[in-house]
N, C-alpha and C. Protein backbone atom coordinates (compact mmCIF):
# COMPACT_ATOMS: atom_id res chain seq x y z
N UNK A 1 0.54 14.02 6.16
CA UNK A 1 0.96 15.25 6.80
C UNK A 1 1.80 14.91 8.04
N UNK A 2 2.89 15.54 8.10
CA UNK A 2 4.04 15.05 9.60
C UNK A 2 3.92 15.90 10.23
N UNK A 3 2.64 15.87 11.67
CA UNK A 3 2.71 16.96 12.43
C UNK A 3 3.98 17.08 13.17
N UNK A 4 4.31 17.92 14.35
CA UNK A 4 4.88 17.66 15.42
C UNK A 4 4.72 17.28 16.18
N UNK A 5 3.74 16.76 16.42
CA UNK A 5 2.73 15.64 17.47
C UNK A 5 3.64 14.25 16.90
N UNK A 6 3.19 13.88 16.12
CA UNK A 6 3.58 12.44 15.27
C UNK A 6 5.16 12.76 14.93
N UNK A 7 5.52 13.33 14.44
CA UNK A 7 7.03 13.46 14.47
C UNK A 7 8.16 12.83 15.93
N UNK A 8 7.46 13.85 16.94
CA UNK A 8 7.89 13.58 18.36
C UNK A 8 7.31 12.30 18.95
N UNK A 9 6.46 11.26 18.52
CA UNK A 9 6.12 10.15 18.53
C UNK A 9 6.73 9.37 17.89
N UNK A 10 6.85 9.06 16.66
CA UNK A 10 7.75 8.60 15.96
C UNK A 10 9.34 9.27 16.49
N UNK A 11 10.24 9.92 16.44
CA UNK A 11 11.21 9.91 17.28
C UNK A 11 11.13 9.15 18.43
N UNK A 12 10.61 9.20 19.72
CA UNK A 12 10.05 8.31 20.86
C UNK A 12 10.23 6.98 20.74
N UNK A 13 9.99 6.52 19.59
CA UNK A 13 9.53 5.21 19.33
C UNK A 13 11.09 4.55 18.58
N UNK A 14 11.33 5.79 18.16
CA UNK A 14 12.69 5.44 17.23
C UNK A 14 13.93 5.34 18.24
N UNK A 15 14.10 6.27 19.24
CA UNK A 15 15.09 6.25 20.07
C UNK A 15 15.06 4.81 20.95
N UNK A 16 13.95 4.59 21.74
CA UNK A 16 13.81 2.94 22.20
C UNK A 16 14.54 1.89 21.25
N UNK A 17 14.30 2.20 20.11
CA UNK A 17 15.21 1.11 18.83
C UNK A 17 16.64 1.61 19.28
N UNK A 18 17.18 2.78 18.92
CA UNK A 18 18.04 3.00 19.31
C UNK A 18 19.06 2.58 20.42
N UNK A 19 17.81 2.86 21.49
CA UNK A 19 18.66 2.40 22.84
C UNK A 19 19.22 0.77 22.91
N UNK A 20 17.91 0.15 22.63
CA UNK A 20 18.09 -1.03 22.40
C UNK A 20 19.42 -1.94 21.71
N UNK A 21 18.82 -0.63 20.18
CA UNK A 21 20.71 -1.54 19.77
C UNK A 21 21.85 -1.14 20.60
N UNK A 22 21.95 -0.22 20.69
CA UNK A 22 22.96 0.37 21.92
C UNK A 22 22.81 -0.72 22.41
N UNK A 23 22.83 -0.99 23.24
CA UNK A 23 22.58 -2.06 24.49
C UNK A 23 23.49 -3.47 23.82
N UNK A 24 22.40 -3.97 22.71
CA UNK A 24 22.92 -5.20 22.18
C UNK A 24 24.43 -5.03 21.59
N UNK A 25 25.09 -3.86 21.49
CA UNK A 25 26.65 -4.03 20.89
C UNK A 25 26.26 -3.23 19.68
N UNK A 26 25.44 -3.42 19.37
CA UNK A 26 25.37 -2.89 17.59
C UNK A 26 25.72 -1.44 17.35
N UNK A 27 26.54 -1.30 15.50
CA UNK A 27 26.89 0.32 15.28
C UNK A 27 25.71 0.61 14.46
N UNK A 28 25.74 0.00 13.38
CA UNK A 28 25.65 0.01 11.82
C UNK A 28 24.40 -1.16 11.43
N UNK A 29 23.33 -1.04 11.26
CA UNK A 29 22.67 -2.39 11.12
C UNK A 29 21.38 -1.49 9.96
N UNK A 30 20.95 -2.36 9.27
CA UNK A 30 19.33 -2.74 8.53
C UNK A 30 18.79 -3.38 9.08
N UNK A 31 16.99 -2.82 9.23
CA UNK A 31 16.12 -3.29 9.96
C UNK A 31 14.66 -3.11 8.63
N UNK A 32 14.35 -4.33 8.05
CA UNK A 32 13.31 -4.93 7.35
C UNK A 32 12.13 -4.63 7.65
N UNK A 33 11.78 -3.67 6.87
CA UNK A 33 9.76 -3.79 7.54
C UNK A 33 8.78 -4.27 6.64
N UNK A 34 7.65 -4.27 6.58
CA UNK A 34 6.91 -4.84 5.77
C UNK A 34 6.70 -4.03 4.56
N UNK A 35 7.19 -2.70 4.98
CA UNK A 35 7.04 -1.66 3.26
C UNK A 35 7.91 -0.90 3.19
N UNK A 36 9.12 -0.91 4.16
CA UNK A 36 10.31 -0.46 3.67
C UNK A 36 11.24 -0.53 4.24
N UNK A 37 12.70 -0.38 4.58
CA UNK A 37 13.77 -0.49 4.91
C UNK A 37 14.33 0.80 5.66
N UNK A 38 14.65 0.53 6.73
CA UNK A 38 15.39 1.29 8.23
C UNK A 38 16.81 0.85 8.15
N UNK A 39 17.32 2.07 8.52
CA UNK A 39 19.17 2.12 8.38
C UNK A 39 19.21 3.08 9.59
N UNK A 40 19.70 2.42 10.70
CA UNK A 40 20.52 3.39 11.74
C UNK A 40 21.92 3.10 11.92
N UNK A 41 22.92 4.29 12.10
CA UNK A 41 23.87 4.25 11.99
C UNK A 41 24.72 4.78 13.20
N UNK A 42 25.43 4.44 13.78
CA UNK A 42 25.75 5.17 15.38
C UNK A 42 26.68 6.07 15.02
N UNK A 43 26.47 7.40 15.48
CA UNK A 43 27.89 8.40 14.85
C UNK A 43 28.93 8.09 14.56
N UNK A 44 29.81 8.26 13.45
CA UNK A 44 30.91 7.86 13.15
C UNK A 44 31.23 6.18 13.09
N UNK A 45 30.22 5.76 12.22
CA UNK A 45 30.04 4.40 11.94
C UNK A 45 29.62 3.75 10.82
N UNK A 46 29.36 5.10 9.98
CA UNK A 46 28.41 4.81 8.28
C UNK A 46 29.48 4.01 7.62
N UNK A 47 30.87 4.00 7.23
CA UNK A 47 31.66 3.25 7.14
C UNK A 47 32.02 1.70 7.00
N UNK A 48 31.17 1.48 8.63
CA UNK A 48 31.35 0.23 8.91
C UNK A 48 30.22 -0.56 8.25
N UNK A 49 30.42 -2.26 7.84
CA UNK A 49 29.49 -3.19 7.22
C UNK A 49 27.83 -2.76 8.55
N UNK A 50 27.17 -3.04 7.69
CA UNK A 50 25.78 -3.49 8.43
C UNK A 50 25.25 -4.40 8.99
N UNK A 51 24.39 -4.43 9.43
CA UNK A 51 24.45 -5.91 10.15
C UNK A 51 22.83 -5.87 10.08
N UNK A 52 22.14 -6.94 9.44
CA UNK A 52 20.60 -6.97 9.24
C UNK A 52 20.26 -7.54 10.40
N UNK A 53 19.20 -6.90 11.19
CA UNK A 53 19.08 -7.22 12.19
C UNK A 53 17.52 -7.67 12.14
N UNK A 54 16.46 -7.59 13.31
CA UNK A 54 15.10 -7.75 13.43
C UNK A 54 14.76 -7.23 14.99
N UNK A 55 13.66 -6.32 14.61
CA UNK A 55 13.39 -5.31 15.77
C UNK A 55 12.09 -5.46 16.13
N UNK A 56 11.35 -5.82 17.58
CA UNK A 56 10.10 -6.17 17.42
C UNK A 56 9.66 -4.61 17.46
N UNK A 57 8.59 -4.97 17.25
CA UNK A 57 7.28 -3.24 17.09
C UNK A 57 7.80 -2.56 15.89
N UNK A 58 8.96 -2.76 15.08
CA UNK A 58 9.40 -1.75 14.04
C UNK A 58 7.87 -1.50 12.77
N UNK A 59 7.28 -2.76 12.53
CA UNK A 59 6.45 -2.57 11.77
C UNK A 59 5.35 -1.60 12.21
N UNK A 60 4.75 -1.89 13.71
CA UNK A 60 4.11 -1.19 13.95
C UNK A 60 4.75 0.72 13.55
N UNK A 61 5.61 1.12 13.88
CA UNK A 61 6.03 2.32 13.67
C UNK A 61 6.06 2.13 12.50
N UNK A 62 6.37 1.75 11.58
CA UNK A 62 6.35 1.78 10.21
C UNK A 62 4.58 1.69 9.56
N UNK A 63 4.05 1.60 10.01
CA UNK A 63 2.50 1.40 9.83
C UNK A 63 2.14 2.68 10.20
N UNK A 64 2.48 3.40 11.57
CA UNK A 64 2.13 4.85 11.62
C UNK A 64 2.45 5.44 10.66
N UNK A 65 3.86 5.89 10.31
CA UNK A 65 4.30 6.37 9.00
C UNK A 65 3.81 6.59 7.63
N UNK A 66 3.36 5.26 7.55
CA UNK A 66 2.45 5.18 6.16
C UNK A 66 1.14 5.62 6.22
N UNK A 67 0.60 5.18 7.15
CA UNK A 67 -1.05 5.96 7.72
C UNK A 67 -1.20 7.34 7.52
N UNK A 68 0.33 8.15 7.30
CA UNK A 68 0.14 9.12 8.17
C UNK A 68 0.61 9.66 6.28
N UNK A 69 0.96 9.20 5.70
CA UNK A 69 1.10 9.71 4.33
C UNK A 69 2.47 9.55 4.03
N UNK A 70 3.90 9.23 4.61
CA UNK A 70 5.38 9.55 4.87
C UNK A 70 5.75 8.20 4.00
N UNK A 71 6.97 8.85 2.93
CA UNK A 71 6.93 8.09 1.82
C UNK A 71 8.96 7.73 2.81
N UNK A 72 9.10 8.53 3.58
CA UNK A 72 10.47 8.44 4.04
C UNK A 72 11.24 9.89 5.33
N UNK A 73 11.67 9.25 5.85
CA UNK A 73 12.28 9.47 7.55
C UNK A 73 13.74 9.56 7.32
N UNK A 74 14.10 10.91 7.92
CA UNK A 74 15.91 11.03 8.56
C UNK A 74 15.56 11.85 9.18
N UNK A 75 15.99 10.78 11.06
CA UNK A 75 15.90 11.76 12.02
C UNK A 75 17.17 11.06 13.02
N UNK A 76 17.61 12.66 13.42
CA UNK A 76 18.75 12.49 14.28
C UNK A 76 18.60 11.66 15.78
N UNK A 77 18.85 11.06 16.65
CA UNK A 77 18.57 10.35 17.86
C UNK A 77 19.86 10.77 18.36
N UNK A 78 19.57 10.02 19.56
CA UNK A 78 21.00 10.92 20.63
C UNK A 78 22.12 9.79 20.15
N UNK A 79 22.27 9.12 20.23
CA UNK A 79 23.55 8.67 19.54
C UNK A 79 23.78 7.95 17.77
N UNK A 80 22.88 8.42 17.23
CA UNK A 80 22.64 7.98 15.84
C UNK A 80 22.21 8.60 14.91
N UNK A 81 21.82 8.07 13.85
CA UNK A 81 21.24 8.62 12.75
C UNK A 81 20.22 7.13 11.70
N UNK A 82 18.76 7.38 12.09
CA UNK A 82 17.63 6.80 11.58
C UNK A 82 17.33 7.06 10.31
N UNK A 83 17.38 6.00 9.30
CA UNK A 83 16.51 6.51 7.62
C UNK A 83 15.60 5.64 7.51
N UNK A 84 14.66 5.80 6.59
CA UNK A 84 13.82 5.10 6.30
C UNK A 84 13.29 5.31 5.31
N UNK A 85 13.08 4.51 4.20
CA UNK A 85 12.13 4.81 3.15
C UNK A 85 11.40 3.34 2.56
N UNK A 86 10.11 4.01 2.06
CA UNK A 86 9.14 2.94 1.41
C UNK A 86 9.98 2.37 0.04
N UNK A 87 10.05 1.08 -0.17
CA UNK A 87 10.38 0.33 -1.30
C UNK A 87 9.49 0.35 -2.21
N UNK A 88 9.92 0.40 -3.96
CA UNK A 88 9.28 0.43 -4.56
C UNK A 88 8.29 -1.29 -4.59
């Protein structure tokens, strides 16, 4: 179940990733978790190649997600766009 409690937590948690790549240069990157695959994309950047990156705590947020029943995530951030879904 995706309350709005956990939603707005997970966002929280997602924007820090965000900022972060911001920071490091990055547009366009994949980020590996232990049960599924994260794609953020910086506006007007889906275009560009990806760049596989490695994000610490991502698993942990990805562990809420699944706890929480969420088979997959698209949420807007202030300069991006977050996906996520469980691998078969």
């Amino acid at each position: 179940m995706r309350t709005t409690e956990d939603q707005l937590a997970v966002r929280n948690w997602l924007q820090a990733v965000e900022d972060d790549l911001i920071d490091a240069g990055k547009r366009h990157v994949v980020i590996r978790g232990s049960e599924g695959v994260f794609e953020w994309t910086v506006h007007g950047a889906s275009n560009e190649p990806a760049e596989n990156v490695m994000v610490l705590l991502i698993e942990d947020i990805e562990d809420i997600m699944i706890d929480r029943g969420w088979d997959d995530l698209n949420v807007a951030l202030e300069s991006g766009l977050m996906r996520w879904a469980l691998q078969p």
